[in-house]
Protein backbone atom coordinates (compact mmCIF):
# COMPACT_ATOMS: atom_id res chain seq x y z
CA UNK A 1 0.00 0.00 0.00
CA UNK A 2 2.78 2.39 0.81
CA UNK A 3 4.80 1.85 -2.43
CA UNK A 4 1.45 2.32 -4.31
CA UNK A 5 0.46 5.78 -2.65
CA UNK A 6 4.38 6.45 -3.36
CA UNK A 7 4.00 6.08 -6.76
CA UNK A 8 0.29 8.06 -6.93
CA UNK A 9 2.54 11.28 -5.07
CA UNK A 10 5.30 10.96 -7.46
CA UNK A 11 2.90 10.65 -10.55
CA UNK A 12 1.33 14.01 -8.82
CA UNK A 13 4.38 15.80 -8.60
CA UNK A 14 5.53 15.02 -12.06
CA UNK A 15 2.34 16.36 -13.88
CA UNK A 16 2.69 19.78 -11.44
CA UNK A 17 6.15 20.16 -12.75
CA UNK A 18 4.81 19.49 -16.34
CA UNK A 19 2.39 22.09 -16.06
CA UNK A 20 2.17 25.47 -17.46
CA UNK A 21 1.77 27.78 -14.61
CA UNK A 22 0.51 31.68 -15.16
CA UNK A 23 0.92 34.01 -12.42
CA UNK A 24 -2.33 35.97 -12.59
CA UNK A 25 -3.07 38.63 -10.38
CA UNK A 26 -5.99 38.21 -8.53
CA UNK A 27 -9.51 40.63 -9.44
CA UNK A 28 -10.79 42.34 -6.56
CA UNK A 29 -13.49 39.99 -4.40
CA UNK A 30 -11.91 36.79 -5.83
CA UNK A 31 -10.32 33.71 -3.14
CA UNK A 32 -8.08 31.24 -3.81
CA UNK A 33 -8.12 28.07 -2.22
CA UNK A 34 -5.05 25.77 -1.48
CA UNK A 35 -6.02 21.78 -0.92
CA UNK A 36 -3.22 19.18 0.30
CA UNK A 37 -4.05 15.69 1.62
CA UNK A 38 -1.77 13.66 3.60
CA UNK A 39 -1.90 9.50 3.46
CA UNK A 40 -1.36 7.36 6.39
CA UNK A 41 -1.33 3.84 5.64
CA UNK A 42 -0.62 3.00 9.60
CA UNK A 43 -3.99 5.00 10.45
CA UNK A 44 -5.78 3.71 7.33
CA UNK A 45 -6.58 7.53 6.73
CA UNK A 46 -6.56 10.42 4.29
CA UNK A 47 -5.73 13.93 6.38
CA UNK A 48 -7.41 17.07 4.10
CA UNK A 49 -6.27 20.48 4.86
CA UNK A 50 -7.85 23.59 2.86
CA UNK A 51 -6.35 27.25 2.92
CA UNK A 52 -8.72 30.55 1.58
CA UNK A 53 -6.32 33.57 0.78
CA UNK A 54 -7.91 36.61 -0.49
CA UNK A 55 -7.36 38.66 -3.71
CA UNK A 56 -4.35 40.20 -1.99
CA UNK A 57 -3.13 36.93 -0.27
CA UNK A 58 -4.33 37.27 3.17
CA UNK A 59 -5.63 34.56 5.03
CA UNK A 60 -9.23 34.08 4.85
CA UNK A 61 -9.91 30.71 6.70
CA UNK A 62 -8.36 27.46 7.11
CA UNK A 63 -10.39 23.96 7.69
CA UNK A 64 -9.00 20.38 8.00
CA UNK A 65 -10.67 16.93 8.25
CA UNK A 66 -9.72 13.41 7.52
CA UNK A 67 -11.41 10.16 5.73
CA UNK A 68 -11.18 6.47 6.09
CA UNK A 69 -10.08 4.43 4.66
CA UNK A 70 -7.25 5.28 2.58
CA UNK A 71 -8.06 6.63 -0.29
CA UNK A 72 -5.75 7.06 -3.86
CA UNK A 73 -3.98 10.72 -4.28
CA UNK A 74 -6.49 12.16 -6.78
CA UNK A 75 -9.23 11.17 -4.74
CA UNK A 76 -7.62 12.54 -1.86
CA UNK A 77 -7.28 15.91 -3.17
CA UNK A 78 -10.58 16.12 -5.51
CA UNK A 79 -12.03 15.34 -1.46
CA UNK A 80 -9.87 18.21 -0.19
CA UNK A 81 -11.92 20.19 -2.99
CA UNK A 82 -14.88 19.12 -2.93
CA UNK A 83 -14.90 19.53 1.10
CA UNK A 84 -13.74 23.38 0.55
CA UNK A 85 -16.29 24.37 -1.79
């Protein structure tokens, strides 16, 4: 289980790397919302944590939450998403 979530993270951080990234200033009224999971195999458990930053990057509000069982990393974060919308 660990080597598989391994390979799901390093997948992850090979298609962020491969991505085109724009720095876009934010328009006035506008959030942005940071998701990261964490995986715990030991725990059987997927740890969410969500971050809201305003248009000029100030903290807005922060929420965290966890699932079981263990879930795969892109269903980790689309949960870290979903559970932030």
């Amino acid at each position: 289980m660990v080597e598989r979530v391994t390979q799901d993270w390093k997948l992850a951080q090979a298609l962020t790397r491969n991505a085109t990234i724009i720095d876009v200033a934010f328009a006035l009224g506008r959030l942005k919302c940071n998701v990261d999971a964490s995986f715990s195999p030991s725990y059987n458990k997927v740890g969410i944590g969500m971050c809201v930053r305003d248009a000029e990057g100030c903290f807005v509000l922060i929420n965290t939450t966890c699932f079981s069982p263990l879930f795969s990393v892109d269903i980790g974060e689309v949960l870290g998403l979903f559970n932030a919308l």
